[in-house]
Protein backbone atom coordinates (compact mmCIF):
# COMPACT_ATOMS: atom_id res chain seq x y z
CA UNK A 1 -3.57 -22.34 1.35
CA UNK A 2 -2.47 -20.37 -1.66
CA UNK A 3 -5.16 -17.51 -1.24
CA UNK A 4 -3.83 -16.85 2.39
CA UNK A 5 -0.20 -16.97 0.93
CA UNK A 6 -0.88 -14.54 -1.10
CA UNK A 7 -3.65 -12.27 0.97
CA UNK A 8 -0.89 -12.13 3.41
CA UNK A 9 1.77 -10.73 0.63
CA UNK A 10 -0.40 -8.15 -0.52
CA UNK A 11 -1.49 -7.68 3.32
CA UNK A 12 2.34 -6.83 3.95
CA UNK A 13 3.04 -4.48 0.79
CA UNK A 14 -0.13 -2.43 2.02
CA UNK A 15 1.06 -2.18 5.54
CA UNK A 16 4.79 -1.34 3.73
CA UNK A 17 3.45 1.59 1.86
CA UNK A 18 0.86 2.64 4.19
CA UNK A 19 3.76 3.10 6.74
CA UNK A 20 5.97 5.21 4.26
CA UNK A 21 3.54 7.48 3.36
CA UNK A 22 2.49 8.38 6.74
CA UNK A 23 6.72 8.50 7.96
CA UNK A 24 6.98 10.84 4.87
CA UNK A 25 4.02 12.86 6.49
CA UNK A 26 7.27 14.24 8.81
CA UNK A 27 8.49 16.11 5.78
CA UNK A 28 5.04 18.37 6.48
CA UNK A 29 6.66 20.11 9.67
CA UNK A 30 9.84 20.87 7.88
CA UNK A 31 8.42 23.31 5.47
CA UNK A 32 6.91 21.77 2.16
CA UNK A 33 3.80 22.42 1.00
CA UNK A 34 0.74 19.31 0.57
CA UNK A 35 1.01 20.11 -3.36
CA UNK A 36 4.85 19.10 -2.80
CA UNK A 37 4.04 16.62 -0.29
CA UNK A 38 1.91 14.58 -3.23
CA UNK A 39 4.55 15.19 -5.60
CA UNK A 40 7.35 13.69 -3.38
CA UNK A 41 5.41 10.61 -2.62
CA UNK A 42 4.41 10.38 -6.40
CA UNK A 43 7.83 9.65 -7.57
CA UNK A 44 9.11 6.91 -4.41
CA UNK A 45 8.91 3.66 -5.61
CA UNK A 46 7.80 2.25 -2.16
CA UNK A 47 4.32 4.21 -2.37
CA UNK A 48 2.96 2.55 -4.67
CA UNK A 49 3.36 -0.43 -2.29
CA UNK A 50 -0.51 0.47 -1.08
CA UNK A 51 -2.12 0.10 -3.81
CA UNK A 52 -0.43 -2.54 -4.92
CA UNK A 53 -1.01 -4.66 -1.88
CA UNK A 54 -4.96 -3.52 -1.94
CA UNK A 55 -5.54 -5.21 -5.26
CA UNK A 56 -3.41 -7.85 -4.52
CA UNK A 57 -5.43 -8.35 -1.38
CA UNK A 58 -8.82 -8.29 -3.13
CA UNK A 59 -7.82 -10.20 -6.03
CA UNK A 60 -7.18 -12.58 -3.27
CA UNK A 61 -10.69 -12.40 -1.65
CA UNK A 62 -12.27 -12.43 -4.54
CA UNK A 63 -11.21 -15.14 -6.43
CA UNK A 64 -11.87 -17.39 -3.17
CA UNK A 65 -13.83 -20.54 -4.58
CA UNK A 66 -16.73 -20.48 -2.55
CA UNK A 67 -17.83 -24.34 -1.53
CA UNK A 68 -21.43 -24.04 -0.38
């Protein structure tokens, strides 16, 4: 029950940061440049949130005792 618990946390910080980065993607239209784009999204906090929740996720998975 744990390994779901926490699959499911780092399932939510990757859908968190997934989602800011692509509502960030708005600031595209509005003038700045990909270079500045990468830069913006380097410095928020709440970015990171993806990779986070990736390893999280396969830390999860992967340290699944497997019962055969």
């Amino acid at each position: 029950m744990g390994y779901i618990f926490v699959f499911l946390i780092g399932f939510g910080l990757s859908v968190t940061g997934g989602v800011t980065i692509i509502a960030y993607l708005n600031f595209l239209p509005a003038g700045i440049t990909w270079v500045e784009y990468f830069i913006f999204i380097a410095g928020r906090v709440e970015c990171y949130f993806l990779p986070l929740g990736i390893v999280i996720m396969g830390l999860a998975v992967f340290s699944y005792p497997n019962n055969r």
